[in-house]
PDB file of N, CA and C in Angstrom:
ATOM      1  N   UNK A   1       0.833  -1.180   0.000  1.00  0.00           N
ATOM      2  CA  UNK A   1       0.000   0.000   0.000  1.00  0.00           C
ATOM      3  C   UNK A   1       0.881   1.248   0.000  1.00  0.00           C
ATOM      4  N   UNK A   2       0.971   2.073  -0.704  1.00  0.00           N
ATOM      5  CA  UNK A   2       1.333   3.608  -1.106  1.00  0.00           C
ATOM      6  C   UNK A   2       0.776   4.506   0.015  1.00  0.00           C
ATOM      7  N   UNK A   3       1.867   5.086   0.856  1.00  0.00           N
ATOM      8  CA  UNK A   3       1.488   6.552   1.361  1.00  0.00           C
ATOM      9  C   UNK A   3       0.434   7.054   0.944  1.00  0.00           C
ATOM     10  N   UNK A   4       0.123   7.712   1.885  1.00  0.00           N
ATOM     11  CA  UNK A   4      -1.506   8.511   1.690  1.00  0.00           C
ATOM     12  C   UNK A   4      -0.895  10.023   2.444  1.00  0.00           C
ATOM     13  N   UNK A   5      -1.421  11.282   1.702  1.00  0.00           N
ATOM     14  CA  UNK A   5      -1.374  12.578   2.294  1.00  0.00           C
ATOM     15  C   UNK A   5      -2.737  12.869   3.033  1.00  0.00           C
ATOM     16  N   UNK A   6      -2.222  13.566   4.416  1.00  0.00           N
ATOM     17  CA  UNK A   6      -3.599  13.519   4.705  1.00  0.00           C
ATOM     18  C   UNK A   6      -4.139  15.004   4.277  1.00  0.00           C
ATOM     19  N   UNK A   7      -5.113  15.630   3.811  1.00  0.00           N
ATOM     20  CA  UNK A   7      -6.190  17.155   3.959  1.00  0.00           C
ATOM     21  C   UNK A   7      -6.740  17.609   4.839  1.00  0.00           C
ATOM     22  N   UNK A   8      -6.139  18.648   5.704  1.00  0.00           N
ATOM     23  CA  UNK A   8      -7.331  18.678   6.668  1.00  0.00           C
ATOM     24  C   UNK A   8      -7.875  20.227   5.891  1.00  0.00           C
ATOM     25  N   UNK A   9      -9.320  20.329   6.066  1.00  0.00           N
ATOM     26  CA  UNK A   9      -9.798  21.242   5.355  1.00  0.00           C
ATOM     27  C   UNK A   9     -10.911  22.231   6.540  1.00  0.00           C
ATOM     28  N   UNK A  10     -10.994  23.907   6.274  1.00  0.00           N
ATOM     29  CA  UNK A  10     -11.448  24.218   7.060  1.00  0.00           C
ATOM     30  C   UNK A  10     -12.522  25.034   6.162  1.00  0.00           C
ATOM     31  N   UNK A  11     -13.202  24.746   5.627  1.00  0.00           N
ATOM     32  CA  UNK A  11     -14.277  25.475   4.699  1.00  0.00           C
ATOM     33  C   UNK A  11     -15.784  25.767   5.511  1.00  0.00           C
ATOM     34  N   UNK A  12     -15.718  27.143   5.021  1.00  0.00           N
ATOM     35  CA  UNK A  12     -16.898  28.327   5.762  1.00  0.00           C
ATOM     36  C   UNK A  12     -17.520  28.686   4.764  1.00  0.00           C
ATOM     37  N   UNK A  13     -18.408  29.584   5.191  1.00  0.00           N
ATOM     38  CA  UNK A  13     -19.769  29.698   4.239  1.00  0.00           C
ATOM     39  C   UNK A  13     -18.469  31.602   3.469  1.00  0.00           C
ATOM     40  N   UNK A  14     -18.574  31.476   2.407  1.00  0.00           N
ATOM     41  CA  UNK A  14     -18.359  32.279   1.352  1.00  0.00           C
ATOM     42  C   UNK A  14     -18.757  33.650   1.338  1.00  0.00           C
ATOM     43  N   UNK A  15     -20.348  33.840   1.740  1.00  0.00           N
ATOM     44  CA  UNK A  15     -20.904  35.104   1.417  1.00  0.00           C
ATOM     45  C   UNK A  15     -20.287  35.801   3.090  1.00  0.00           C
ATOM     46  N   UNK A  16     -20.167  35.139   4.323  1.00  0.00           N
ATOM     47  CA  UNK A  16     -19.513  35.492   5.475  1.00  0.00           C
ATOM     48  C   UNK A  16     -18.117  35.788   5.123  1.00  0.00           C
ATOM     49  N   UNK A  17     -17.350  34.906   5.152  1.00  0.00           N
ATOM     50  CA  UNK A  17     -15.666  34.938   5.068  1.00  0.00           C
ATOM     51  C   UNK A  17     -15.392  35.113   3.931  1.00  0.00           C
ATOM     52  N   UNK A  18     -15.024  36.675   3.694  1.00  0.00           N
ATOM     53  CA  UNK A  18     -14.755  36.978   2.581  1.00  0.00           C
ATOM     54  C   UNK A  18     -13.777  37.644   1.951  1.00  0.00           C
ATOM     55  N   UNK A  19     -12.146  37.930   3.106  1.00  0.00           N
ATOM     56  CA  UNK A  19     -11.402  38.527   3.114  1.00  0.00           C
ATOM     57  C   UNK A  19     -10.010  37.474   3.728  1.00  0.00           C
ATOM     58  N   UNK A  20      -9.243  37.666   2.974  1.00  0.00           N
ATOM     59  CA  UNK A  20      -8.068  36.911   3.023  1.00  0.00           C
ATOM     60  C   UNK A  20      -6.921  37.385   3.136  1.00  0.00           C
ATOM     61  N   UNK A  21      -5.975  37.154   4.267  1.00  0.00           N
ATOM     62  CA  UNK A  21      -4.563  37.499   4.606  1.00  0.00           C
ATOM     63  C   UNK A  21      -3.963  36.945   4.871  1.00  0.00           C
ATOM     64  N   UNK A  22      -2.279  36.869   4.408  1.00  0.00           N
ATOM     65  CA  UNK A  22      -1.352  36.476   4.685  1.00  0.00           C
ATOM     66  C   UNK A  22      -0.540  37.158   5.399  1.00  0.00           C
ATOM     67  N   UNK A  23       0.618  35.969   5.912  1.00  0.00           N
ATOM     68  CA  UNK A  23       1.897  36.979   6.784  1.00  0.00           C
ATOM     69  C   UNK A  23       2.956  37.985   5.776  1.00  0.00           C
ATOM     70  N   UNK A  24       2.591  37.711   4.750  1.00  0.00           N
ATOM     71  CA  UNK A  24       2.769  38.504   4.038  1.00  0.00           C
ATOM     72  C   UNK A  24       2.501  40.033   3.348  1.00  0.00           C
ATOM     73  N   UNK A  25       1.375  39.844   3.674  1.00  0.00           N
ATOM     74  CA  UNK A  25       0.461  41.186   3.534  1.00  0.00           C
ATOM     75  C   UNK A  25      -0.409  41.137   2.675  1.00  0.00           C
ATOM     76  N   UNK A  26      -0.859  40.052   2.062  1.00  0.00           N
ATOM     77  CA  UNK A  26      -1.498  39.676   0.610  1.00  0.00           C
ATOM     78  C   UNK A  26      -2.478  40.236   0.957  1.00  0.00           C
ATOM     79  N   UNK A  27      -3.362  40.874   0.495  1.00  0.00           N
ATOM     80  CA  UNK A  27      -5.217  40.686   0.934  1.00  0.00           C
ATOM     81  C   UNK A  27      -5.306  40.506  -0.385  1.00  0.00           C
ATOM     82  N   UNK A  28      -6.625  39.606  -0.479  1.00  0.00           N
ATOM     83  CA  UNK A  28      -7.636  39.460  -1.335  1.00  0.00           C
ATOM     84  C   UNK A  28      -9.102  39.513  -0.976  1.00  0.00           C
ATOM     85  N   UNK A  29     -10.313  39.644  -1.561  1.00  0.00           N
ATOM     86  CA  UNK A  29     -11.461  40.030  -1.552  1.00  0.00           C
ATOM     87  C   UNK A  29     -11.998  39.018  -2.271  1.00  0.00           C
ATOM     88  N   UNK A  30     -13.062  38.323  -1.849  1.00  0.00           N
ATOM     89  CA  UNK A  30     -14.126  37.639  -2.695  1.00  0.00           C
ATOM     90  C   UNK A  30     -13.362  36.631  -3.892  1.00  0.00           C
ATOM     91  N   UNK A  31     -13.843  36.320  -5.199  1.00  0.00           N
ATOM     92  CA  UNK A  31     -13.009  35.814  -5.840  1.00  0.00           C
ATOM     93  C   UNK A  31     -11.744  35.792  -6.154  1.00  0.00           C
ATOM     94  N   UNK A  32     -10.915  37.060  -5.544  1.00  0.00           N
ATOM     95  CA  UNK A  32     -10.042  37.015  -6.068  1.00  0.00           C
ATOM     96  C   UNK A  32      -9.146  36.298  -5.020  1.00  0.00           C
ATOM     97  N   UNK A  33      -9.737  35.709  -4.067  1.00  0.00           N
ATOM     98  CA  UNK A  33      -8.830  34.589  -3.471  1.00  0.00           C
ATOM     99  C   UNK A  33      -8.594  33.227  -3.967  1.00  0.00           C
ATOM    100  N   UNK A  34      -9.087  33.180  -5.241  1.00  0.00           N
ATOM    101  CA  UNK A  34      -8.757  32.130  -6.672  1.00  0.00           C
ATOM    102  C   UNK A  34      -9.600  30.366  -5.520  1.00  0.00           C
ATOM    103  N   UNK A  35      -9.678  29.254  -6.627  1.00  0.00           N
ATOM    104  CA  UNK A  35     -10.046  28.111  -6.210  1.00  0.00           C
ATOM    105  C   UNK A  35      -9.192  27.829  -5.104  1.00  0.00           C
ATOM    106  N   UNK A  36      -8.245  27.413  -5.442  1.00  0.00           N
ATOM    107  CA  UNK A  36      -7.075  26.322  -4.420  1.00  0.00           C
ATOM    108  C   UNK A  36      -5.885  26.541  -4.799  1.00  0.00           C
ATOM    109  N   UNK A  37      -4.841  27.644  -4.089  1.00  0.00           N
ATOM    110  CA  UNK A  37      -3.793  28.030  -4.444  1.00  0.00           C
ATOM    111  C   UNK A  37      -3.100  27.837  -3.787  1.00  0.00           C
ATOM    112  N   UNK A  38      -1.618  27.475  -3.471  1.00  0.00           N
ATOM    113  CA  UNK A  38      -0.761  27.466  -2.506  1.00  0.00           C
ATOM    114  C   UNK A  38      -0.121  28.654  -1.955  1.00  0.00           C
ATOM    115  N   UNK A  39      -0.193  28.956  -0.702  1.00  0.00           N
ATOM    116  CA  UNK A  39       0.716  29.932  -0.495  1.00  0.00           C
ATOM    117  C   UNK A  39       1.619  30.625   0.607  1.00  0.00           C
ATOM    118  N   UNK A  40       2.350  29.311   0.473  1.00  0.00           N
ATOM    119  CA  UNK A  40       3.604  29.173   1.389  1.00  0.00           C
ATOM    120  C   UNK A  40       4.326  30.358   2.031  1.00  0.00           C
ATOM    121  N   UNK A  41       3.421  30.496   3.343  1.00  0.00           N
ATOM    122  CA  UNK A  41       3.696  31.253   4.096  1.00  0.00           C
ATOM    123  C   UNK A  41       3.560  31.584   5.150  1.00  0.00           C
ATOM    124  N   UNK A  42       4.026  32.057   6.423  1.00  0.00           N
ATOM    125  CA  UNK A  42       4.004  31.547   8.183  1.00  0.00           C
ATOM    126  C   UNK A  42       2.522  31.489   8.444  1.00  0.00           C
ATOM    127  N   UNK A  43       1.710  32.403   7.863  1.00  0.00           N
ATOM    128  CA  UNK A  43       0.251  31.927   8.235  1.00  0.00           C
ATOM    129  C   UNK A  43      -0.551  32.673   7.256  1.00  0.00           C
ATOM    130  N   UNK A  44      -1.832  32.239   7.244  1.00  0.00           N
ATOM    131  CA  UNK A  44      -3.419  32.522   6.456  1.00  0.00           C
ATOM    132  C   UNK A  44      -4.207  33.048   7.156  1.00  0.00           C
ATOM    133  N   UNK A  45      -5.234  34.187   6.602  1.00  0.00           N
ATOM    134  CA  UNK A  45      -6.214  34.375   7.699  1.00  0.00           C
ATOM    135  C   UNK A  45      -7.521  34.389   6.828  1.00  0.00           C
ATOM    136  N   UNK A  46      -8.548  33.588   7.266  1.00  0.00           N
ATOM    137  CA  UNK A  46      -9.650  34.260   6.594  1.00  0.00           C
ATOM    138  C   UNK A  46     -10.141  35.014   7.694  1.00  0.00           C
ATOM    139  N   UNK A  47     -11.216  36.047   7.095  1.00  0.00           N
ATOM    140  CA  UNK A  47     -12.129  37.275   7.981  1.00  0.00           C
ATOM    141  C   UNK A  47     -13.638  37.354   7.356  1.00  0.00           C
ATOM    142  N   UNK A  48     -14.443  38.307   8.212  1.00  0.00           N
ATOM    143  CA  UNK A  48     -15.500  38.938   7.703  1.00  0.00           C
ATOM    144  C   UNK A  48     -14.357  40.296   6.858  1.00  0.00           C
ATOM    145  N   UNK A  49     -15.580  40.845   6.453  1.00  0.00           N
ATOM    146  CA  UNK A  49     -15.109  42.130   5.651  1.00  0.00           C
ATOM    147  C   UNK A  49     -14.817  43.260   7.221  1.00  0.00           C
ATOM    148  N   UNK A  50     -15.391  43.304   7.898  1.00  0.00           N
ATOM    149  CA  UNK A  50     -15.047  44.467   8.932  1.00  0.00           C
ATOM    150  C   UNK A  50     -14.162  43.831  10.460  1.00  0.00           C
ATOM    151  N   UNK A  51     -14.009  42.585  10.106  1.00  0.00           N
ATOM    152  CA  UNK A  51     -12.949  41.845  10.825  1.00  0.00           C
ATOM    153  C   UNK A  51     -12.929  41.812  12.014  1.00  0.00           C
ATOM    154  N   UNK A  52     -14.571  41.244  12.380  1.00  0.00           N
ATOM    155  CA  UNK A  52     -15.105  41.165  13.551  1.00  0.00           C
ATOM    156  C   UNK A  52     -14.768  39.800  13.645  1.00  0.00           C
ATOM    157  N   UNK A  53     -14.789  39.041  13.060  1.00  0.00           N
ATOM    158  CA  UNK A  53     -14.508  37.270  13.053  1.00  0.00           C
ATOM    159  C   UNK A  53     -13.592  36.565  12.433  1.00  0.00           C
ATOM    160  N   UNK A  54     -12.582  36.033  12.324  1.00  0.00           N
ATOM    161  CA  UNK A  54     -12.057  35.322  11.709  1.00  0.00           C
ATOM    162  C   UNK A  54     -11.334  34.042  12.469  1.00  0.00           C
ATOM    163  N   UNK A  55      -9.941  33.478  11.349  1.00  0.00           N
ATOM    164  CA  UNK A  55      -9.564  32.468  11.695  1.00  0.00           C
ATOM    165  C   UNK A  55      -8.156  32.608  11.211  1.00  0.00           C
ATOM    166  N   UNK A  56      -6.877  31.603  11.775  1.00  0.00           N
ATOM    167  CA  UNK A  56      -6.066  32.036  11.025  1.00  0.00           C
ATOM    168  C   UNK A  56      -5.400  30.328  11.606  1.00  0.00           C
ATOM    169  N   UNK A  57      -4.735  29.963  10.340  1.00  0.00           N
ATOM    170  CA  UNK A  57      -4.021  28.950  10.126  1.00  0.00           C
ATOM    171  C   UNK A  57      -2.052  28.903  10.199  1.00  0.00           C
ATOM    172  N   UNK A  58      -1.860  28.475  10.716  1.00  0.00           N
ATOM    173  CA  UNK A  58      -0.325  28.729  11.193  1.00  0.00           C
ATOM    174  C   UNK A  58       0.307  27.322  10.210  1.00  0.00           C
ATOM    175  N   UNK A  59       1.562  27.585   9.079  1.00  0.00           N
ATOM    176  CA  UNK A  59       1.581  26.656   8.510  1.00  0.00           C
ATOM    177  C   UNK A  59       2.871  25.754   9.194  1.00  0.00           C
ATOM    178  N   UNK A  60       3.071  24.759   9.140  1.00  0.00           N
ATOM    179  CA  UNK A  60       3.809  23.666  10.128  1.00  0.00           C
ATOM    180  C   UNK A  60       5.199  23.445   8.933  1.00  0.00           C
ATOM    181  N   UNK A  61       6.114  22.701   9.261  1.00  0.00           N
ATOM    182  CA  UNK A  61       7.502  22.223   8.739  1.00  0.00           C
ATOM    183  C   UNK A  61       6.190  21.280   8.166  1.00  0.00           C
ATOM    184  N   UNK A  62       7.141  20.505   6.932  1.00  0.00           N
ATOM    185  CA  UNK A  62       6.665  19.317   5.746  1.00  0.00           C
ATOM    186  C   UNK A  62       5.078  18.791   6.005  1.00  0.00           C
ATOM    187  N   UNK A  63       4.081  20.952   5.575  1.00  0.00           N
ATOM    188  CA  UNK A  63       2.924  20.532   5.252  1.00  0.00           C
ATOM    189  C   UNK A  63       2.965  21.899   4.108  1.00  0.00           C
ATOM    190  N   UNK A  64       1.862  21.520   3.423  1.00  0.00           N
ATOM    191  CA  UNK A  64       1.613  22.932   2.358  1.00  0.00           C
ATOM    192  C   UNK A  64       0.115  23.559   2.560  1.00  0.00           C
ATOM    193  N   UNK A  65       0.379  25.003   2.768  1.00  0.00           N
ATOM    194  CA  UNK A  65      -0.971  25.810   2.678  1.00  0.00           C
ATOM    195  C   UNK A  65      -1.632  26.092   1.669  1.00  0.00           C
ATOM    196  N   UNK A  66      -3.180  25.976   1.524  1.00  0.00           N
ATOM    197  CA  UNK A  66      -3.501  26.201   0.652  1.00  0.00           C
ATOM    198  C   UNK A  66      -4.900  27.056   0.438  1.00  0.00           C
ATOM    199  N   UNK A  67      -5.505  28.218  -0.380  1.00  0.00           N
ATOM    200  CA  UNK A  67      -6.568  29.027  -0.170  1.00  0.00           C
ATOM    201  C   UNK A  67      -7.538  29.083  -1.079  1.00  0.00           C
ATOM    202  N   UNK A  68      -8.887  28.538  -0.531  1.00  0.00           N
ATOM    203  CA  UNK A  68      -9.850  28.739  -2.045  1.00  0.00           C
ATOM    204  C   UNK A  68     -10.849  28.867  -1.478  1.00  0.00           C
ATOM    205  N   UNK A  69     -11.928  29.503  -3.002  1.00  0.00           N
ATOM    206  CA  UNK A  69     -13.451  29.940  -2.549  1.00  0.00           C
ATOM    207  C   UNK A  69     -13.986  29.486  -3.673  1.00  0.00           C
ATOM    208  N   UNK A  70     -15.573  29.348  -3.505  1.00  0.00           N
ATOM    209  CA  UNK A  70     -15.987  29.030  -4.610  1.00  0.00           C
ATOM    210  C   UNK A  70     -17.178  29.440  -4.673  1.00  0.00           C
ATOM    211  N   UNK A  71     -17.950  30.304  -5.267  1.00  0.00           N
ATOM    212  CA  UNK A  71     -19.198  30.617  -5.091  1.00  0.00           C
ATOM    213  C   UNK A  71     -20.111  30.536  -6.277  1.00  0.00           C
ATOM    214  N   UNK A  72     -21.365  29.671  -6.210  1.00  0.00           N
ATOM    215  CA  UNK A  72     -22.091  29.642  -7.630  1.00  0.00           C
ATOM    216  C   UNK A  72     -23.646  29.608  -7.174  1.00  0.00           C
ATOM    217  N   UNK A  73     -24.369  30.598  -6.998  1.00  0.00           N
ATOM    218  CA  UNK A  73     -25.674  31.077  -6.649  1.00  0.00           C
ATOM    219  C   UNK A  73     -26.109  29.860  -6.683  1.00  0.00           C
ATOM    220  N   UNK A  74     -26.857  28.954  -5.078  1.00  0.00           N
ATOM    221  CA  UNK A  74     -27.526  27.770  -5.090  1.00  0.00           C
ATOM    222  C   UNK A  74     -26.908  26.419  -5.378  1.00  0.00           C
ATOM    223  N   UNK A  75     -25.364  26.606  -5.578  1.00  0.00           N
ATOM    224  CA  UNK A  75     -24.581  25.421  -6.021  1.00  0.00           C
ATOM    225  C   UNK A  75     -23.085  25.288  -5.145  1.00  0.00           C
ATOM    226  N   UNK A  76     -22.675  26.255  -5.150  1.00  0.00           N
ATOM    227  CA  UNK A  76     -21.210  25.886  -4.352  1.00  0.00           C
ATOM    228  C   UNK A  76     -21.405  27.134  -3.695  1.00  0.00           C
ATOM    229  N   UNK A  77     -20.781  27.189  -2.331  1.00  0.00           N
ATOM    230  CA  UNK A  77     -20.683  28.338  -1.324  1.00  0.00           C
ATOM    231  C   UNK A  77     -19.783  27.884  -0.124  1.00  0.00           C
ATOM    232  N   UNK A  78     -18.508  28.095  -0.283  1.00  0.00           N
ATOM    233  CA  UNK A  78     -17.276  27.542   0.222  1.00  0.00           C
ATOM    234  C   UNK A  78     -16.167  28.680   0.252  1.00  0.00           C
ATOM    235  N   UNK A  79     -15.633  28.647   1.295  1.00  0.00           N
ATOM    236  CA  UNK A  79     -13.894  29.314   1.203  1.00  0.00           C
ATOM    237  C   UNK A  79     -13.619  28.515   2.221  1.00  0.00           C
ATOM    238  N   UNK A  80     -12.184  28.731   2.156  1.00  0.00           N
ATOM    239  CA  UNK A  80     -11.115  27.990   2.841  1.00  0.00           C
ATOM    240  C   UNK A  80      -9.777  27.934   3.401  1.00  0.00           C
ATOM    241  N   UNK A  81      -9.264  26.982   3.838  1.00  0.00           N
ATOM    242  CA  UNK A  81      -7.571  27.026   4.193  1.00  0.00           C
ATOM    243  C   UNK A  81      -7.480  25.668   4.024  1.00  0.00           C
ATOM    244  N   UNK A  82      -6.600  25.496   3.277  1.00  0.00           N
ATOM    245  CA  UNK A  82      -6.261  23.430   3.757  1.00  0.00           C
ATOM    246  C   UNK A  82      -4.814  23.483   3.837  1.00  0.00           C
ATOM    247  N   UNK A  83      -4.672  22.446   4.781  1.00  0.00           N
ATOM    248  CA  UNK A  83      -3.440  21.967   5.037  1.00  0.00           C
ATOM    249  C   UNK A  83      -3.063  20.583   4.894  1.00  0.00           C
ATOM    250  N   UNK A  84      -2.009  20.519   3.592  1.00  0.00           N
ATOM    251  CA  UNK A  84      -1.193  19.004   3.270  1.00  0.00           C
ATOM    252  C   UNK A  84      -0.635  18.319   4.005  1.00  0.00           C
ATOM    253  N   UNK A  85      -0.697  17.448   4.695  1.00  0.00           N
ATOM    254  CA  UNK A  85       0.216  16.668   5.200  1.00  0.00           C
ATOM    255  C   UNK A  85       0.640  15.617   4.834  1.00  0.00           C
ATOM    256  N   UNK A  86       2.255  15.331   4.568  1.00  0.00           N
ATOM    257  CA  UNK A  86       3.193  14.521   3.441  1.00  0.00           C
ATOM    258  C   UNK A  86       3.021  13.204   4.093  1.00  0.00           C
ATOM    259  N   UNK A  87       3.166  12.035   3.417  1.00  0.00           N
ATOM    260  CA  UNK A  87       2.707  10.490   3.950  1.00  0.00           C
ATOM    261  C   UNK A  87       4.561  10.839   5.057  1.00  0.00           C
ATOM    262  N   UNK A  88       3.947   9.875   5.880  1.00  0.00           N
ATOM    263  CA  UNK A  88       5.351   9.787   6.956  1.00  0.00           C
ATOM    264  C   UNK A  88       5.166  10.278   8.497  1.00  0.00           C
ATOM    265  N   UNK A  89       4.364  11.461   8.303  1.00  0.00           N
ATOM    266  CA  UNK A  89       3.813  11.823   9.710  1.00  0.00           C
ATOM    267  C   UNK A  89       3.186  11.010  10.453  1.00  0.00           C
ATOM    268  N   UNK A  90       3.397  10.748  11.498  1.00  0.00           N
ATOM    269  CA  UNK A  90       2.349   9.926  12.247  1.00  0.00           C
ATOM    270  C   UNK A  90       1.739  10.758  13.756  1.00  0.00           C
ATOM    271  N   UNK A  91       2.511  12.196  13.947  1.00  0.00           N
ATOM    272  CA  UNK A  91       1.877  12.974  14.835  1.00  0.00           C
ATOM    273  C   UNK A  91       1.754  14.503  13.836  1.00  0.00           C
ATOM    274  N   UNK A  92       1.136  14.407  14.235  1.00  0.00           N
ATOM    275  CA  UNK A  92       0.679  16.461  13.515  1.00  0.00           C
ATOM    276  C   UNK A  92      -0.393  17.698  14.279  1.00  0.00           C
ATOM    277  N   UNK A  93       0.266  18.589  14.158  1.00  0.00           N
ATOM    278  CA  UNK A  93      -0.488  19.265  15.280  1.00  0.00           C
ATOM    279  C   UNK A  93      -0.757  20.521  14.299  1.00  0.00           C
ATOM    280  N   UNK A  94      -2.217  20.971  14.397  1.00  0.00           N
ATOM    281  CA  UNK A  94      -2.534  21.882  13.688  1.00  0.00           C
ATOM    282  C   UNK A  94      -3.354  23.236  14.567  1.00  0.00           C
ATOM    283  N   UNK A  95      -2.268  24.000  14.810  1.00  0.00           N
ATOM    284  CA  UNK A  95      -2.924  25.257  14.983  1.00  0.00           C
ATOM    285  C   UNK A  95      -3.678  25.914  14.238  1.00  0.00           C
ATOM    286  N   UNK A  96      -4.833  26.367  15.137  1.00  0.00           N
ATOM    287  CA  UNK A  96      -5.838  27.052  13.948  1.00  0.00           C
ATOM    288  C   UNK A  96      -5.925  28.199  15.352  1.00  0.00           C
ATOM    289  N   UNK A  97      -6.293  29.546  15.138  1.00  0.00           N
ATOM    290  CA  UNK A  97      -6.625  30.439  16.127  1.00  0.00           C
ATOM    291  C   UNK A  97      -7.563  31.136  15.685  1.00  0.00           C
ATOM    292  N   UNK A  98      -8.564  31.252  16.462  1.00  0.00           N
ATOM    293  CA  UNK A  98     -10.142  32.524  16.368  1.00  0.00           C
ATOM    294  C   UNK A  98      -9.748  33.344  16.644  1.00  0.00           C
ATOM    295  N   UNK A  99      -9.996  34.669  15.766  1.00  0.00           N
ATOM    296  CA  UNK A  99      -9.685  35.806  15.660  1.00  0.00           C
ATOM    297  C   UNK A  99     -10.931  36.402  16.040  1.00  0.00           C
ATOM    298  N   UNK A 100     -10.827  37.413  16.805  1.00  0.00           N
ATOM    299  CA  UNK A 100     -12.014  38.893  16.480  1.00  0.00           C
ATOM    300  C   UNK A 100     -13.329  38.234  17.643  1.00  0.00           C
ATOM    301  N   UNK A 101     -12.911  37.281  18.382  1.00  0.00           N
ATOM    302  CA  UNK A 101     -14.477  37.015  19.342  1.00  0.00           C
ATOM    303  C   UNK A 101     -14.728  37.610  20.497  1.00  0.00           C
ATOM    304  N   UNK A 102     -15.821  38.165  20.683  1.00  0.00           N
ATOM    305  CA  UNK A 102     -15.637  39.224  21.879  1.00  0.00           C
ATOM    306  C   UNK A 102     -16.088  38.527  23.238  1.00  0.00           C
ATOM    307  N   UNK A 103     -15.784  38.319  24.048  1.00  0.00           N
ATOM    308  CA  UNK A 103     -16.436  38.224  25.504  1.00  0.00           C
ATOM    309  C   UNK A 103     -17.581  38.720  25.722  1.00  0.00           C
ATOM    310  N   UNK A 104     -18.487  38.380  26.124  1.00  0.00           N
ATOM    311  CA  UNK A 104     -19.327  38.853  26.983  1.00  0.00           C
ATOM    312  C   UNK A 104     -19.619  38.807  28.214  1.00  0.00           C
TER     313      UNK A 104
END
């Protein structure tokens, strides 16, 4: 039997999370955070637009980040972060952190 990679995938509703950042400084908006792109870098964030909510993905040694949305009125309504993990791991720890939640 052949290695298997595992996906872990964190997909949210589209018309909510609609703003995308990297540790880089990337932003993107709505489509233009493309299907499923890689983009190797210390971390991802998705948001609302006024960045009351979000999430942010911290990327690990020998895994790959990856960012997509997909929106088709009544058919697909998805964005995302996924993270690759290479056959060989047998422990993996995936930070994910909530951004923007207020106390009450």
């Amino acid at each position: 039997m052949k290695d298997l990679c595992v996906f872990v995938l964190n997909e949210q509703g589209s018309i909510f999370y609609r703003r995308y950042l990297d540790s880089q400084g990337i932003e993107l908006i709505d489509q233009k955070i493309g299907v499923w792109n890689g983009t190797n870098v210390e971390w991802d964030t998705l948001s609302a637009l006024d960045n009351e909510l979000g999430f942010r993905l911290w990327g690990k040694k020998n895994s790959i980040l990856r960012r997509g949305r997909e929106f088709l009125q009544g058919s697909l309504d998805w964005v995302g972060l996924d993270c690759e993990i290479p056959p060989g791991n047998s422990v993996f720890e995936y930070p994910l952190e909530i951004l923007g939640c207020k106390q009450g």
